[in-house]
PDB file of N, CA and C in Angstrom:
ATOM      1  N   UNK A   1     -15.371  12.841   5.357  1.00  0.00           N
ATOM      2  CA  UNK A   1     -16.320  13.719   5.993  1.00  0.00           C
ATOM      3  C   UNK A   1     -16.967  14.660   4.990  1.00  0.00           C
ATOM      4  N   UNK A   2     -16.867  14.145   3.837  1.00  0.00           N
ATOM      5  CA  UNK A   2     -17.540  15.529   2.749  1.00  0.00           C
ATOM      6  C   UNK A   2     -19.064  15.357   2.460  1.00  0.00           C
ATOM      7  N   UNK A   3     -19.459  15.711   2.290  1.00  0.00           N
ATOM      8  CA  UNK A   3     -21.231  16.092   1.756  1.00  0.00           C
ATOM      9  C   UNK A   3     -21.512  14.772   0.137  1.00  0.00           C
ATOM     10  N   UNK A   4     -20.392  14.411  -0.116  1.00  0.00           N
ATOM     11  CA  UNK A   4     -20.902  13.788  -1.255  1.00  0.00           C
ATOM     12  C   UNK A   4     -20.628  14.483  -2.277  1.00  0.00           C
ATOM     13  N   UNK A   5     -19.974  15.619  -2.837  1.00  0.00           N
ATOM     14  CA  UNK A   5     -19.552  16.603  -3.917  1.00  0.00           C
ATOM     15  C   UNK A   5     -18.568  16.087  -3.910  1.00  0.00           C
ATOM     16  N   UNK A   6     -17.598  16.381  -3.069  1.00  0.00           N
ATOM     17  CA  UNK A   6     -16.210  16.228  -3.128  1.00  0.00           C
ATOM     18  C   UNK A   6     -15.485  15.279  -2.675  1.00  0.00           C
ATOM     19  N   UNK A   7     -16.259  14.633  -1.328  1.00  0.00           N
ATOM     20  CA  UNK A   7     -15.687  13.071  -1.612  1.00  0.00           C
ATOM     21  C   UNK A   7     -14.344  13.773  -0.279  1.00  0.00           C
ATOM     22  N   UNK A   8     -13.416  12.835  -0.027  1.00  0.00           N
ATOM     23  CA  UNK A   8     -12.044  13.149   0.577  1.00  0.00           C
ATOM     24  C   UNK A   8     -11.360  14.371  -0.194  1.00  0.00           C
ATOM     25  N   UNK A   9     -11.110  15.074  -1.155  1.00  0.00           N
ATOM     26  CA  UNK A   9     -10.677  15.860  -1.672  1.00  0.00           C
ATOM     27  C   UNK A   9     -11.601  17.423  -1.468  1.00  0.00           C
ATOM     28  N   UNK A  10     -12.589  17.566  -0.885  1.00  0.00           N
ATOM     29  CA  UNK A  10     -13.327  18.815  -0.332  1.00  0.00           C
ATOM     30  C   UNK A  10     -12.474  19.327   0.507  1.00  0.00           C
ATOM     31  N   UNK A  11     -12.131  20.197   0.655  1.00  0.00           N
ATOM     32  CA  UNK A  11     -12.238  21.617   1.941  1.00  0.00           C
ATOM     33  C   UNK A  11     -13.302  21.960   2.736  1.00  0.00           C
ATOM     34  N   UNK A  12     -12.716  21.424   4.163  1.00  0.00           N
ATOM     35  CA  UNK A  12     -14.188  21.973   5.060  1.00  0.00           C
ATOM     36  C   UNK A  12     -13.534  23.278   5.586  1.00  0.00           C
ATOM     37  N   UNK A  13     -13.907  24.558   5.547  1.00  0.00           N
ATOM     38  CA  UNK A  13     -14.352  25.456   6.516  1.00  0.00           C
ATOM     39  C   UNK A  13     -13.787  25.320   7.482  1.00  0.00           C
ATOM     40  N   UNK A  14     -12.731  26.465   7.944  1.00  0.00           N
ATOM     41  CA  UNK A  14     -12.364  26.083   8.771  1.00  0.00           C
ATOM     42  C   UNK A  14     -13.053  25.532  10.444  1.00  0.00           C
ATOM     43  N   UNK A  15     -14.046  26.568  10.619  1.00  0.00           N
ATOM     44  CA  UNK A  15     -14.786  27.309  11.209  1.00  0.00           C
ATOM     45  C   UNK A  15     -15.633  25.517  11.495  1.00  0.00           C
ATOM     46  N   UNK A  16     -15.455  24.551  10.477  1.00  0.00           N
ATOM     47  CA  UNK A  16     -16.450  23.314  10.675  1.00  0.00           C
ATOM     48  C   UNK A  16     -15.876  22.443  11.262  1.00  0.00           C
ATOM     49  N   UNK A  17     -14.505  22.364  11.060  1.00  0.00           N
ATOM     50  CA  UNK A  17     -13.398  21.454  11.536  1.00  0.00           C
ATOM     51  C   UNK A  17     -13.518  21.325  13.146  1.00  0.00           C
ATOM     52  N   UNK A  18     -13.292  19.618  13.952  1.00  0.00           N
ATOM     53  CA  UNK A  18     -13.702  19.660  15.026  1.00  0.00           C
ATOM     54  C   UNK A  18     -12.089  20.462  15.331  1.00  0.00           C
ATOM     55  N   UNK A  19     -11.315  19.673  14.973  1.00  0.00           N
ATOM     56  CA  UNK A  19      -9.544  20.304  15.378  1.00  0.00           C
ATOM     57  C   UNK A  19      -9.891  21.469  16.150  1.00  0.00           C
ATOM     58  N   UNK A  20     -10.194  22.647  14.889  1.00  0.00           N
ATOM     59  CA  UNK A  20     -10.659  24.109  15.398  1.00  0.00           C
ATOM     60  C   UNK A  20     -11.140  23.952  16.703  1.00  0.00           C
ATOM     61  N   UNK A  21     -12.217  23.622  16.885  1.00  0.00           N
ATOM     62  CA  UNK A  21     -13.176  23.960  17.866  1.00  0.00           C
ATOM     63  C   UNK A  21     -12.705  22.974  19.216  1.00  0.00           C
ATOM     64  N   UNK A  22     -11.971  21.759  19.191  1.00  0.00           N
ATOM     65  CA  UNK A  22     -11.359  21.757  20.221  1.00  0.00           C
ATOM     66  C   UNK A  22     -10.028  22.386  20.635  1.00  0.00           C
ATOM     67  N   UNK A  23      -9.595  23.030  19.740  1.00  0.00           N
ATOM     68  CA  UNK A  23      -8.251  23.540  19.808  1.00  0.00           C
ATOM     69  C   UNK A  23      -9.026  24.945  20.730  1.00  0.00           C
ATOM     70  N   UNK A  24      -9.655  25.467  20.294  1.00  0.00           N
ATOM     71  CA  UNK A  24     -10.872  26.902  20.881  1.00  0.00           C
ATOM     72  C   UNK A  24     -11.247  26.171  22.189  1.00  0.00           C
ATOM     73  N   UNK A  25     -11.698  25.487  22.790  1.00  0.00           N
ATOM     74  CA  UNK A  25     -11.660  24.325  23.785  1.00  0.00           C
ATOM     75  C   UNK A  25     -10.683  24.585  24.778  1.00  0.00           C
ATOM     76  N   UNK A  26      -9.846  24.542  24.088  1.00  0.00           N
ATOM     77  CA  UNK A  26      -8.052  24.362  24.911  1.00  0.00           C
ATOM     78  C   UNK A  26      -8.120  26.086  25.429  1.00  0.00           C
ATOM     79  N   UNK A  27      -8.261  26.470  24.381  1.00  0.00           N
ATOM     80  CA  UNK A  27      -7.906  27.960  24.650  1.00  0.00           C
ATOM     81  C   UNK A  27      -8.776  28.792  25.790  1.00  0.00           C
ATOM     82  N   UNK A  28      -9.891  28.240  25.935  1.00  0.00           N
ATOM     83  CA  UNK A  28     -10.903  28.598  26.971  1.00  0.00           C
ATOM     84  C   UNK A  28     -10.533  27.728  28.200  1.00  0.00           C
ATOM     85  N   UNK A  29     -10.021  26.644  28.240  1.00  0.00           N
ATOM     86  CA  UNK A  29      -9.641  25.993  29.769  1.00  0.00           C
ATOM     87  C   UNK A  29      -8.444  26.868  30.475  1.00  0.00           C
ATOM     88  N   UNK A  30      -7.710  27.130  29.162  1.00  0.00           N
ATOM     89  CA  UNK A  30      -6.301  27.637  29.221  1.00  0.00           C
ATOM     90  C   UNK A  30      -6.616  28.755  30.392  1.00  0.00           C
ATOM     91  N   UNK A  31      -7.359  29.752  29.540  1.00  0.00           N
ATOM     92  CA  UNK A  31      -7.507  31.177  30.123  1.00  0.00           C
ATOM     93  C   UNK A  31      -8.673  31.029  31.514  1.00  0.00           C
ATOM     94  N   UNK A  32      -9.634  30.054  31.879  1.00  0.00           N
ATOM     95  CA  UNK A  32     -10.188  29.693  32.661  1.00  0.00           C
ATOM     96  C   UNK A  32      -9.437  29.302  33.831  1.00  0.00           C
ATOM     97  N   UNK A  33      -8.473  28.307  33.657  1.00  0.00           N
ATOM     98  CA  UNK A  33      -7.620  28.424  34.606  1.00  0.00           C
ATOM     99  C   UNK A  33      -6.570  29.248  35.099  1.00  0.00           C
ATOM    100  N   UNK A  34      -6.465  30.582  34.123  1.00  0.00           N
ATOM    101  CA  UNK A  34      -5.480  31.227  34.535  1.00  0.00           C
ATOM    102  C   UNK A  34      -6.370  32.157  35.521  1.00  0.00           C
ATOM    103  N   UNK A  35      -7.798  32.469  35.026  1.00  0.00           N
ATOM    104  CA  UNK A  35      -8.610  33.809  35.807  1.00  0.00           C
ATOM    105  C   UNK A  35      -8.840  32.364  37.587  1.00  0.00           C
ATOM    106  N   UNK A  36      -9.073  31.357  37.403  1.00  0.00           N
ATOM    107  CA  UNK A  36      -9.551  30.784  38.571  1.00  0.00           C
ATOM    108  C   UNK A  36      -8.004  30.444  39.831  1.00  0.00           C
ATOM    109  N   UNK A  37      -7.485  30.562  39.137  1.00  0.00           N
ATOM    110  CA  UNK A  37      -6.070  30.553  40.037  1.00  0.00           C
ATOM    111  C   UNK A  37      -5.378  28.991  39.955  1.00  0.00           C
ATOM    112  N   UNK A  38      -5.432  28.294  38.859  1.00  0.00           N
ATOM    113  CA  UNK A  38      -4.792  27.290  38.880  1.00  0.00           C
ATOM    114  C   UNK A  38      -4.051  26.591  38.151  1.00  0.00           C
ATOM    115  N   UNK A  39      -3.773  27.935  37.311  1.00  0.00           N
ATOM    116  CA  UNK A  39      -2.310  27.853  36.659  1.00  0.00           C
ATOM    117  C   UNK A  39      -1.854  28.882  36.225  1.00  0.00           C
ATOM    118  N   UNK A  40      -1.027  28.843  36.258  1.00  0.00           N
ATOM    119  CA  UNK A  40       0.364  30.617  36.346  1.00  0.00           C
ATOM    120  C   UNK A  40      -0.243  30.785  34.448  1.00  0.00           C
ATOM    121  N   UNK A  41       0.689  32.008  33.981  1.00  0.00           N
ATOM    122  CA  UNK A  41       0.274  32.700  33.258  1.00  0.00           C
ATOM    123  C   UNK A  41       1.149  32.231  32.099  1.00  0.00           C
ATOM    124  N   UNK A  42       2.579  31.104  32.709  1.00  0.00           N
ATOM    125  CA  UNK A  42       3.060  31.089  31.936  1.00  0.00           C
ATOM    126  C   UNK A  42       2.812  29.803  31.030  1.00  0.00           C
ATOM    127  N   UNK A  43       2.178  28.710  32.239  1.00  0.00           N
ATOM    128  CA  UNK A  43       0.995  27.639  31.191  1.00  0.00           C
ATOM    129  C   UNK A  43       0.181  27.851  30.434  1.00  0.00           C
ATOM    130  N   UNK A  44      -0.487  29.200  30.706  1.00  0.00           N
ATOM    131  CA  UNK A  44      -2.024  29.440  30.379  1.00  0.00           C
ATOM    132  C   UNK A  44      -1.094  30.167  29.007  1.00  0.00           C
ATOM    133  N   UNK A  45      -0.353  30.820  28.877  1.00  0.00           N
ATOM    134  CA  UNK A  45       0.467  31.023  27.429  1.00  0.00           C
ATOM    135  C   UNK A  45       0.907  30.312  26.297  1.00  0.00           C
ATOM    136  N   UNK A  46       1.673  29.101  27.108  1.00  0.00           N
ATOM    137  CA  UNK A  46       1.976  27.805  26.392  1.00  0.00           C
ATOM    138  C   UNK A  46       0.754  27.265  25.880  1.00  0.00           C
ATOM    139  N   UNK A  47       0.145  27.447  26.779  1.00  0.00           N
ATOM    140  CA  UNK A  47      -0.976  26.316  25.767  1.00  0.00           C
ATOM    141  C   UNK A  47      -2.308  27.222  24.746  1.00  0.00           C
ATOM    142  N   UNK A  48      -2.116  28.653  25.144  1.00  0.00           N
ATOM    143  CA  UNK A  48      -3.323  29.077  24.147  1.00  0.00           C
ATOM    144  C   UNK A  48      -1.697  28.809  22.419  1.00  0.00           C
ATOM    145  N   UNK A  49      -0.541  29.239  22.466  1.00  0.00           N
ATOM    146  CA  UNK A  49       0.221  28.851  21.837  1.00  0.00           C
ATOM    147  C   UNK A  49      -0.007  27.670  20.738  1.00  0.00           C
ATOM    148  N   UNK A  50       0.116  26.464  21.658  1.00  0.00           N
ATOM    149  CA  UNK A  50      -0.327  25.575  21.473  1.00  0.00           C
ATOM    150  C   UNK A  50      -1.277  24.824  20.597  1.00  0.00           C
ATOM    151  N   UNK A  51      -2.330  25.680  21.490  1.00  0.00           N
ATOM    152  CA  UNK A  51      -3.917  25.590  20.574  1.00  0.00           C
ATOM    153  C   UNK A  51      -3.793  26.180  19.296  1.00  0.00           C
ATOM    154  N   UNK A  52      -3.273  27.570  19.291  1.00  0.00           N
ATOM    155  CA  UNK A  52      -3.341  28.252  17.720  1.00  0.00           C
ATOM    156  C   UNK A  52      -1.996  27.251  16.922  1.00  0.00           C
ATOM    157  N   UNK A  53      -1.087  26.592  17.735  1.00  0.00           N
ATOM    158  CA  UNK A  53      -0.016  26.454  16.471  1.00  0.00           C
ATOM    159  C   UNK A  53      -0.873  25.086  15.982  1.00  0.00           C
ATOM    160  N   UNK A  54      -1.917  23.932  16.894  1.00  0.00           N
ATOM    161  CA  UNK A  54      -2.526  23.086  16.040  1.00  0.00           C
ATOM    162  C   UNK A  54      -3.532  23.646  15.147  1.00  0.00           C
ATOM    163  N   UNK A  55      -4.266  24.724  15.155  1.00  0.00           N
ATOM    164  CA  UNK A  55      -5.376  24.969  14.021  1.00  0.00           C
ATOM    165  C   UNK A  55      -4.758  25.975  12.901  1.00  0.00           C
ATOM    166  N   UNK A  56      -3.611  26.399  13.033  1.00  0.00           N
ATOM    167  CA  UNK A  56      -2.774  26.488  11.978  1.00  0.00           C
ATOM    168  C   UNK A  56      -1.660  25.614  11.087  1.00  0.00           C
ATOM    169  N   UNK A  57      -1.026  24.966  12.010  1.00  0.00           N
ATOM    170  CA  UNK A  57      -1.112  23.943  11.818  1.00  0.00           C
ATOM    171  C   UNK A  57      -1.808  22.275  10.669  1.00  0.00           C
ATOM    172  N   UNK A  58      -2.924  22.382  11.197  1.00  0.00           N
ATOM    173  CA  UNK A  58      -4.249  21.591  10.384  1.00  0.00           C
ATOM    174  C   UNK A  58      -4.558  22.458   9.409  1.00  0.00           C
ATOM    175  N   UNK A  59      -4.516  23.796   9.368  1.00  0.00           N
ATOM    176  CA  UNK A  59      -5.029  24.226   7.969  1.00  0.00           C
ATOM    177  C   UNK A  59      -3.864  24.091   7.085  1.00  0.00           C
ATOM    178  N   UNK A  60      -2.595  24.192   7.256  1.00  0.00           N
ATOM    179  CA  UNK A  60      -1.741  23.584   6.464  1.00  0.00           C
ATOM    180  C   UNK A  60      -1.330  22.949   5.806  1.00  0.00           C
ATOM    181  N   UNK A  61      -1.643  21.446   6.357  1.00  0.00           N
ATOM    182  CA  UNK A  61      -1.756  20.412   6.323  1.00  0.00           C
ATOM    183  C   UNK A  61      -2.820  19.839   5.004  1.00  0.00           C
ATOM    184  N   UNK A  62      -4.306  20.874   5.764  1.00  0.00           N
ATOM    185  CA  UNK A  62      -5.235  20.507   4.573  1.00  0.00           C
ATOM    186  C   UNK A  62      -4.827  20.554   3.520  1.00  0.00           C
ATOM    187  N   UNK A  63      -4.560  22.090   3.396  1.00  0.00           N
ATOM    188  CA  UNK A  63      -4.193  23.087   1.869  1.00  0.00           C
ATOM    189  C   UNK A  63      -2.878  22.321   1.141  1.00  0.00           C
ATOM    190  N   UNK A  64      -2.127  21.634   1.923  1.00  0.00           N
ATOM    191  CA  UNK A  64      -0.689  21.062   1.242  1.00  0.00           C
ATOM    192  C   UNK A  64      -1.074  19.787   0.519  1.00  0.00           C
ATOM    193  N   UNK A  65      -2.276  18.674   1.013  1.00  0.00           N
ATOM    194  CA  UNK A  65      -2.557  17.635   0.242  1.00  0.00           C
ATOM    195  C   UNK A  65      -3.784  17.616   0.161  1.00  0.00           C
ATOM    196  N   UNK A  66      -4.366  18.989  -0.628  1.00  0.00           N
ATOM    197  CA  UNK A  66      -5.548  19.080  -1.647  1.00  0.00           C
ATOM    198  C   UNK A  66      -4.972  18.899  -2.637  1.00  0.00           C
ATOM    199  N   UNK A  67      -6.200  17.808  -3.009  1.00  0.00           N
ATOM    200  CA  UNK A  67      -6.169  17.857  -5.012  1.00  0.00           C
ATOM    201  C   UNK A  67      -7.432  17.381  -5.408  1.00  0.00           C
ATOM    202  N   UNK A  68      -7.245  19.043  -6.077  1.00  0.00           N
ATOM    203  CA  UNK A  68      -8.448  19.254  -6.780  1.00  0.00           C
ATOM    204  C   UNK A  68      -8.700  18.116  -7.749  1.00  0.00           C
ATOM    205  N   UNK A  69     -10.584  17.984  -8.479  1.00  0.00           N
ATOM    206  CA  UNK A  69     -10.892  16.854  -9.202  1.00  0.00           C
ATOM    207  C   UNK A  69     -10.511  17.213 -10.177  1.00  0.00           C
ATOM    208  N   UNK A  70      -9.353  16.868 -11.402  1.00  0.00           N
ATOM    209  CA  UNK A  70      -8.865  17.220 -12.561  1.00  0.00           C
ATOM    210  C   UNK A  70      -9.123  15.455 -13.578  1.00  0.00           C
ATOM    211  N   UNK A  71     -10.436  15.383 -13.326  1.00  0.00           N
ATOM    212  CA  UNK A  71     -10.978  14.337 -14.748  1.00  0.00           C
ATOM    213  C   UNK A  71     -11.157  15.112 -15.939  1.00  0.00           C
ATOM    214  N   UNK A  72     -10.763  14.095 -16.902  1.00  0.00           N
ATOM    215  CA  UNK A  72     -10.764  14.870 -18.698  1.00  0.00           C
ATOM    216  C   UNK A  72      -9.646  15.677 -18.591  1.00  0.00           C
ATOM    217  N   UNK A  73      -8.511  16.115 -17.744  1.00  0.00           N
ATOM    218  CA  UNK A  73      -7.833  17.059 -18.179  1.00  0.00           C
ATOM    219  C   UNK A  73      -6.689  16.341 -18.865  1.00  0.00           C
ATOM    220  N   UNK A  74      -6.056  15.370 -18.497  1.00  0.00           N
ATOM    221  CA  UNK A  74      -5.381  14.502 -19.691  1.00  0.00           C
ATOM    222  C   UNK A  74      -5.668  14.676 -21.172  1.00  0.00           C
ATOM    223  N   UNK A  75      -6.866  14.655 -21.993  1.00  0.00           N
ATOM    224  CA  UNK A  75      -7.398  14.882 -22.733  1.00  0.00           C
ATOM    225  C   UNK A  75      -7.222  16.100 -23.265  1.00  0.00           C
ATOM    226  N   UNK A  76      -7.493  17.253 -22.480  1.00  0.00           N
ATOM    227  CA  UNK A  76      -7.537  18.264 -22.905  1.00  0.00           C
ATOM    228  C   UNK A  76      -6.163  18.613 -23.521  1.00  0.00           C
ATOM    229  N   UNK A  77      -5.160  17.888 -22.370  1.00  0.00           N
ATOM    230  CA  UNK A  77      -3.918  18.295 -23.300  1.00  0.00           C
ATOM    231  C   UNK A  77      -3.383  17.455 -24.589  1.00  0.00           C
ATOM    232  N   UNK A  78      -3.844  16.361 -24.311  1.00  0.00           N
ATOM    233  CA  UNK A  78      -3.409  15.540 -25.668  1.00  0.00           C
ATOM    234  C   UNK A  78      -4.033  16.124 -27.001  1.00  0.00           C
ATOM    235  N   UNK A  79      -5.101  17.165 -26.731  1.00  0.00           N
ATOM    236  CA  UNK A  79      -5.779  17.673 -28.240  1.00  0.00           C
ATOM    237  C   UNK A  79      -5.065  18.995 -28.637  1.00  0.00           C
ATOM    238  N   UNK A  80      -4.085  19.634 -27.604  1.00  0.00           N
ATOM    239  CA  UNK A  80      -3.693  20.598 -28.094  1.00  0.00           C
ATOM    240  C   UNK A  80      -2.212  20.501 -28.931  1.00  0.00           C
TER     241      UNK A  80
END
């Protein structure tokens, strides 16, 4: 999903990520159904929960198997 710079190894934003924004999704049905009366307070908890532990979660995930583009750096150390 990258622009062509970075290829699979980019960082998107969190803010770009669909995850995010359906996880934000969840969190608005969540609390929608708690104000409309059709689910107790203690679903509508579990799942905004839920929602934040996947988009924390996914940013985790990202940040743990980034790797950065390190071409020529082999080199660099073999000259020192």
């Amino acid at each position: 999903m990258g622009t062509g710079n970075g290829g699979v190894n980019e960082i998107i934003p969190w803010h770009k990520q669909k995850t995010t924004w359906t996880a934000i999704a969840g969190v608005v049905a969540a609390i929608g159904g708690y104000f409309t009366g059709e689910v107790s307070i203690v679903v509508c908890v579990g799942s905004v929960f839920g929602a934040l532990a996947i988009i924390f979660g996914r940013q985790g995930i990202e940040k743990s198997t980034y790797i950065p583009d390190i071409k020529g750096r082999g080199e660099e150390l073999k000259e020192s």
